[in-house]
PDB file of N, CA and C in Angstrom:
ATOM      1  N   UNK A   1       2.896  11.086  -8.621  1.00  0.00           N
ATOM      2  CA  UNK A   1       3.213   9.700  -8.314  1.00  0.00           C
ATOM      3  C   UNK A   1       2.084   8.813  -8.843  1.00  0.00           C
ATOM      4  N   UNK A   2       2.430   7.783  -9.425  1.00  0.00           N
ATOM      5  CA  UNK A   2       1.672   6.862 -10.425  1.00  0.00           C
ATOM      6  C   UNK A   2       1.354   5.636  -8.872  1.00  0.00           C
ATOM      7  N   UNK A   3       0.216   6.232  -7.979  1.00  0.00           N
ATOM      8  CA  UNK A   3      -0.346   4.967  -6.904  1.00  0.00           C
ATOM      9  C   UNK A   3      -0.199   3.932  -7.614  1.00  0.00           C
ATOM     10  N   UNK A   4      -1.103   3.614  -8.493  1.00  0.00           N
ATOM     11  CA  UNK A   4      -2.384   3.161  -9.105  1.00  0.00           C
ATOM     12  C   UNK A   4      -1.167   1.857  -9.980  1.00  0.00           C
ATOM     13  N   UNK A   5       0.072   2.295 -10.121  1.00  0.00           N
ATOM     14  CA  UNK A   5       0.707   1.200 -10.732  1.00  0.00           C
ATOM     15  C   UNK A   5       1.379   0.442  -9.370  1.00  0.00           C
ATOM     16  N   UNK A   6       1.981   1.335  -8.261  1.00  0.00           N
ATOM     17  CA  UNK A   6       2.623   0.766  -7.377  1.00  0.00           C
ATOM     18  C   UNK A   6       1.712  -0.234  -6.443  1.00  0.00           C
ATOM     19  N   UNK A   7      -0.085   0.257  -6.475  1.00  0.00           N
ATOM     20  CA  UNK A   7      -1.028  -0.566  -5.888  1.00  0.00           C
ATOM     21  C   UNK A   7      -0.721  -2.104  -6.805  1.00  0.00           C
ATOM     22  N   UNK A   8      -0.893  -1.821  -8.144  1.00  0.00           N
ATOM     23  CA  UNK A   8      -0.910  -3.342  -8.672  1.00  0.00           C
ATOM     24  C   UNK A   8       0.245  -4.034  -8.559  1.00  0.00           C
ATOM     25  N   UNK A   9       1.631  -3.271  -8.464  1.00  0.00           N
ATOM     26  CA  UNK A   9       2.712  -4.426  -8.214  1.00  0.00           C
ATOM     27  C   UNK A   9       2.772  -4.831  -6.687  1.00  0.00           C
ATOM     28  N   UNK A  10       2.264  -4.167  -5.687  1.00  0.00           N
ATOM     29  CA  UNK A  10       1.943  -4.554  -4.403  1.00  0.00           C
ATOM     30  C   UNK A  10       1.109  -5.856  -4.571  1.00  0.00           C
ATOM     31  N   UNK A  11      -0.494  -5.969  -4.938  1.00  0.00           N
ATOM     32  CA  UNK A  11      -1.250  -6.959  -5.266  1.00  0.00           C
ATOM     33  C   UNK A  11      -0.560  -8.181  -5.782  1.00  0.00           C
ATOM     34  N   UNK A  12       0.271  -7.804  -6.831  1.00  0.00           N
ATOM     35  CA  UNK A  12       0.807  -8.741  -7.260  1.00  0.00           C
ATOM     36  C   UNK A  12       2.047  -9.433  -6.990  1.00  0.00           C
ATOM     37  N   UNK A  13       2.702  -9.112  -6.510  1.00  0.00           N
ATOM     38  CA  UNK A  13       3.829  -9.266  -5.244  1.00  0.00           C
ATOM     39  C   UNK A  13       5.076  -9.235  -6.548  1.00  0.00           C
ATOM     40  N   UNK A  14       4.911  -8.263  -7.108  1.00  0.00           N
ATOM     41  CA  UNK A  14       5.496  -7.545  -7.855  1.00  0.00           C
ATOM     42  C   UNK A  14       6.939  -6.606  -7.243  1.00  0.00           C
ATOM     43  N   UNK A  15       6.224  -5.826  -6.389  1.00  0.00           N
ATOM     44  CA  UNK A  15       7.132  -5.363  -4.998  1.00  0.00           C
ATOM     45  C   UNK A  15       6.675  -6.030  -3.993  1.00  0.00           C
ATOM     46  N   UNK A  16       7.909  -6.203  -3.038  1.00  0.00           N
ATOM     47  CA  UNK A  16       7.866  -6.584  -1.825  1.00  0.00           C
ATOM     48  C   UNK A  16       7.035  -5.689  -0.955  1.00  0.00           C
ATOM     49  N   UNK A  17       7.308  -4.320  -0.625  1.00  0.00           N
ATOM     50  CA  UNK A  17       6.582  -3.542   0.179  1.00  0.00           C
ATOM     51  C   UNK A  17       7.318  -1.907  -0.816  1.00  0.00           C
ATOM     52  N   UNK A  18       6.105  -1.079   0.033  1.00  0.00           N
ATOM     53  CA  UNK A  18       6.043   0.332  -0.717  1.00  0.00           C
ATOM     54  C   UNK A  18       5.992   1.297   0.600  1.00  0.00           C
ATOM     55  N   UNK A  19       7.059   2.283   0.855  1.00  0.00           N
ATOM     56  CA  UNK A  19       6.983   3.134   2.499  1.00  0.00           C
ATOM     57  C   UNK A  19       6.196   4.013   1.467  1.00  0.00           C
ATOM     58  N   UNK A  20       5.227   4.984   2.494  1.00  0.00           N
ATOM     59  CA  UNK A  20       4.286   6.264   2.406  1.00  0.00           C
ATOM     60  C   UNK A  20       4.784   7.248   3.185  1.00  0.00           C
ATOM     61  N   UNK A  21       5.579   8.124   2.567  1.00  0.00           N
ATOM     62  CA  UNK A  21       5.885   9.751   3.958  1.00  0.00           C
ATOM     63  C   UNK A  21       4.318  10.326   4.601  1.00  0.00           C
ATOM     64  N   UNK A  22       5.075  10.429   5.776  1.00  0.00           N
ATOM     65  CA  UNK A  22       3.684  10.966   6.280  1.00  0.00           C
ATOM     66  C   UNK A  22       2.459  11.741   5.073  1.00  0.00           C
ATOM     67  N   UNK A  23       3.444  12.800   4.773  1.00  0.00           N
ATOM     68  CA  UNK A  23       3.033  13.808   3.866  1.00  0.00           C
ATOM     69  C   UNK A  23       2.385  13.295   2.311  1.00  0.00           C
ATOM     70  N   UNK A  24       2.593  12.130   2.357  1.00  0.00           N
ATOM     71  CA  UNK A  24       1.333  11.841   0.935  1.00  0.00           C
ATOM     72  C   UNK A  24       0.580  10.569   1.442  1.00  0.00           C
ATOM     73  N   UNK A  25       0.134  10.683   2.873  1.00  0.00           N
ATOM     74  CA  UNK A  25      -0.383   9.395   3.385  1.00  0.00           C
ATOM     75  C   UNK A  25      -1.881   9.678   2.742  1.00  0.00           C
ATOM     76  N   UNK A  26      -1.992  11.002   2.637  1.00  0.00           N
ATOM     77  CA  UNK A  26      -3.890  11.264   2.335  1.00  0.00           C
ATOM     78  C   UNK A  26      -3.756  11.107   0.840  1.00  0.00           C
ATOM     79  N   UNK A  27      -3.080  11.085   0.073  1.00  0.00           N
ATOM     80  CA  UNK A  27      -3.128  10.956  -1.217  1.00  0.00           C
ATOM     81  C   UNK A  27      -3.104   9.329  -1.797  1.00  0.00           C
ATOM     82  N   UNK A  28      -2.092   8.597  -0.837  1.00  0.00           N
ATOM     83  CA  UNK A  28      -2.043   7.202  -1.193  1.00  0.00           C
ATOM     84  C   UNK A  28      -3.010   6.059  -0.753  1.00  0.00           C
ATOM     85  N   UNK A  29      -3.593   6.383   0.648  1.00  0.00           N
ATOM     86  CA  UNK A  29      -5.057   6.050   1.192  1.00  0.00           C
ATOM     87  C   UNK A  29      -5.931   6.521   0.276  1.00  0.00           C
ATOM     88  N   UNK A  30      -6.508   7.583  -0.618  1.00  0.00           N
ATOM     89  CA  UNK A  30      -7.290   7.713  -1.526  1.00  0.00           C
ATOM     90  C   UNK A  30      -6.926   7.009  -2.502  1.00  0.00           C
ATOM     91  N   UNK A  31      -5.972   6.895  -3.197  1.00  0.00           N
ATOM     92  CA  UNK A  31      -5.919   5.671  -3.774  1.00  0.00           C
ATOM     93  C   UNK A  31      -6.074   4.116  -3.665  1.00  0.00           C
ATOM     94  N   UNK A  32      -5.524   3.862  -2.174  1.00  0.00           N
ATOM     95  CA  UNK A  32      -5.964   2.574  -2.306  1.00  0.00           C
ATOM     96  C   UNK A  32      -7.272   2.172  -2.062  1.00  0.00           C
ATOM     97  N   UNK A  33      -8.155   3.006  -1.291  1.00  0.00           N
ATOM     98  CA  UNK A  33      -9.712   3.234  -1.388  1.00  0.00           C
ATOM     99  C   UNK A  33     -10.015   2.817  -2.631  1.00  0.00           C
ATOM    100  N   UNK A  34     -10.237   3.145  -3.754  1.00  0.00           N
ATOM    101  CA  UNK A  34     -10.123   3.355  -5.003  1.00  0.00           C
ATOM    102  C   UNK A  34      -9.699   2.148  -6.073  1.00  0.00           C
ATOM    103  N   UNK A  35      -8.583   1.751  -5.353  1.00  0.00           N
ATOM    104  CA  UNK A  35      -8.069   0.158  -6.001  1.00  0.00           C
ATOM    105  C   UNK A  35      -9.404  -1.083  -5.444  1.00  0.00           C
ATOM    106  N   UNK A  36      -9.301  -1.675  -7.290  1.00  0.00           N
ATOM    107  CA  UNK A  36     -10.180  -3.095  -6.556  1.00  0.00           C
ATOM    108  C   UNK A  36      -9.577  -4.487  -5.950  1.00  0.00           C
ATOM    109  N   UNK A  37      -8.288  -4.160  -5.922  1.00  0.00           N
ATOM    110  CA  UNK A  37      -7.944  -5.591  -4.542  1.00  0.00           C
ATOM    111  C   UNK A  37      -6.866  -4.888  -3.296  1.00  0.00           C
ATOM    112  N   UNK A  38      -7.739  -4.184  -3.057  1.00  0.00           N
ATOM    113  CA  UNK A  38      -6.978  -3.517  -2.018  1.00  0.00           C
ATOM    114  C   UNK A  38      -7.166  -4.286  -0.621  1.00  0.00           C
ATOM    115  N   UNK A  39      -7.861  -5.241  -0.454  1.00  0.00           N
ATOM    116  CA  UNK A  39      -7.791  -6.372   0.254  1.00  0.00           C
ATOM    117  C   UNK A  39      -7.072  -7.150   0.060  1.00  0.00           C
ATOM    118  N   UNK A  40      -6.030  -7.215  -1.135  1.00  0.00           N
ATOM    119  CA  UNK A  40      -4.741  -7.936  -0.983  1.00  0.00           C
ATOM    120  C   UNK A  40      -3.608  -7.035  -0.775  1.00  0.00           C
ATOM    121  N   UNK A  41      -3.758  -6.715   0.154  1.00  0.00           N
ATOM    122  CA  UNK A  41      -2.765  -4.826   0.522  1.00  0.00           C
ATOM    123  C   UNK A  41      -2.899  -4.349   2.040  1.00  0.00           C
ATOM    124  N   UNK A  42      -1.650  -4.743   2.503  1.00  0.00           N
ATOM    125  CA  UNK A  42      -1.866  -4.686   4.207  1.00  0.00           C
ATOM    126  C   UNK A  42      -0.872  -3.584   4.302  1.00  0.00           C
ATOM    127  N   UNK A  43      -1.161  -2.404   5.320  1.00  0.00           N
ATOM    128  CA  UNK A  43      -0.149  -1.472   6.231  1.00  0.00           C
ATOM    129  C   UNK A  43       0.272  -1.676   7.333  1.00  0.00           C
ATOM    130  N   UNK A  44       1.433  -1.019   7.462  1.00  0.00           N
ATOM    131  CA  UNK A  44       1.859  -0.788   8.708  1.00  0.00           C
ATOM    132  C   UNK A  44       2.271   0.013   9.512  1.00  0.00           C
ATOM    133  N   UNK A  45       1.847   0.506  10.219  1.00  0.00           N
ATOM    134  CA  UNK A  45       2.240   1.918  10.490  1.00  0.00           C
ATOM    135  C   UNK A  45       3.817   2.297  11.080  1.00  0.00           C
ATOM    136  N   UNK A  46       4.363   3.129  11.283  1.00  0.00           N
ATOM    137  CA  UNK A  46       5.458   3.238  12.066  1.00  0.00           C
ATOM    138  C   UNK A  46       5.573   4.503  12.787  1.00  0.00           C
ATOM    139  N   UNK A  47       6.400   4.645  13.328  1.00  0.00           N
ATOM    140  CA  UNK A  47       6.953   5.787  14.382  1.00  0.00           C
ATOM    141  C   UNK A  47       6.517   6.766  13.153  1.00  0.00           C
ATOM    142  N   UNK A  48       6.810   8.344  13.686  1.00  0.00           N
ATOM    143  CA  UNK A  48       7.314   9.118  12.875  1.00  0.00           C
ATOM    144  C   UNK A  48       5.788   9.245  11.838  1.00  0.00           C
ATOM    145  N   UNK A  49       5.217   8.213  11.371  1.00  0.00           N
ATOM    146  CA  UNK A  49       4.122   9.074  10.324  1.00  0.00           C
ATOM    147  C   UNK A  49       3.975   8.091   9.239  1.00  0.00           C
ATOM    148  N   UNK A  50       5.298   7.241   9.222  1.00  0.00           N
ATOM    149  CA  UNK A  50       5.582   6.627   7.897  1.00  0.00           C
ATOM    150  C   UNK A  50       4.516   5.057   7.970  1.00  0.00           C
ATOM    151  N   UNK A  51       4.517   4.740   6.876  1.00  0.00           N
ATOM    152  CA  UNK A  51       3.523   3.636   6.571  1.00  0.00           C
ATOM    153  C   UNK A  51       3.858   2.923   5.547  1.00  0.00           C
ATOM    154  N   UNK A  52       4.207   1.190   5.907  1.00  0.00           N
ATOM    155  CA  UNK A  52       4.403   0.164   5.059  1.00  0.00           C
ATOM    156  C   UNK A  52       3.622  -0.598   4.573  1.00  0.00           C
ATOM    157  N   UNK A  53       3.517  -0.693   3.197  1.00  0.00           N
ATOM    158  CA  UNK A  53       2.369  -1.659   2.789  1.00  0.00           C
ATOM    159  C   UNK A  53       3.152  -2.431   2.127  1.00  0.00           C
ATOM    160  N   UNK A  54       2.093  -3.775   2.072  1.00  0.00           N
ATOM    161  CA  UNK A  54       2.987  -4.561   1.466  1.00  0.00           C
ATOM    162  C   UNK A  54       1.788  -5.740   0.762  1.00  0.00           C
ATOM    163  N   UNK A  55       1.985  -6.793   0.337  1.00  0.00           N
ATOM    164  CA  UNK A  55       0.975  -7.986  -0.062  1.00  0.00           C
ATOM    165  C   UNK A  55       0.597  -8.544   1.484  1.00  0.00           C
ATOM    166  N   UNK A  56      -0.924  -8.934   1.123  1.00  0.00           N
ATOM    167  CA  UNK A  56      -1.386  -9.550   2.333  1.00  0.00           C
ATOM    168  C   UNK A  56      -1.077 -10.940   2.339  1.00  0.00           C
ATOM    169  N   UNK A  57      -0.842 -11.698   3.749  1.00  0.00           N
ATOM    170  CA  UNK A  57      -0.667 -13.028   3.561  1.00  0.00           C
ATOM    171  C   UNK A  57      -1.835 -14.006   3.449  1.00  0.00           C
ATOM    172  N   UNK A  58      -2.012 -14.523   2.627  1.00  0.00           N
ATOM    173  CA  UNK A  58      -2.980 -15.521   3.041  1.00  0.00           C
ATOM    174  C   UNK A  58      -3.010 -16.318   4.325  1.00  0.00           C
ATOM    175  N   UNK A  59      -3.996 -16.612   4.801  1.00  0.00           N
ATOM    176  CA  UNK A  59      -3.786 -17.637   6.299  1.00  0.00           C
ATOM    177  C   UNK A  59      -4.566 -19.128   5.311  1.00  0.00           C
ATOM    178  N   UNK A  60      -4.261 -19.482   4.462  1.00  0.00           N
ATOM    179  CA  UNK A  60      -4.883 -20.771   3.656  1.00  0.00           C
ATOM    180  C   UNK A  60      -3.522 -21.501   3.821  1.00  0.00           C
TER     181      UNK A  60
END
């Protein structure tokens, strides 16, 4: 899985939001570690394991 492109269309509000299966949560957290605007990149967690990220909102 190509993170590293789905991180930049996240940033860029390219995609709306991106779900994470439990099961590649340690692989996609190392990536976004790794990304340099990963401060424009918010999660969310859910039931079950799964995790939504999406663009952060500005409060400006």
């Amino acid at each position: 899985m190509d993170y590293q492109k789905i991180l930049e269309q996240l940033a860029e509000g390219e995609l709306d939001q991106y779900e994470v299966a439990p099961q590649d949560a340690f692989d996609f957290q190392a990536a976004l570690r790794a990304f340099g605007k990963r401060q424009n990149i918010t999660g969310r967690a859910l039931r079950g394991g799964k995790i939504i990220y999406s663009q952060s909102k500005s409060e400006n």
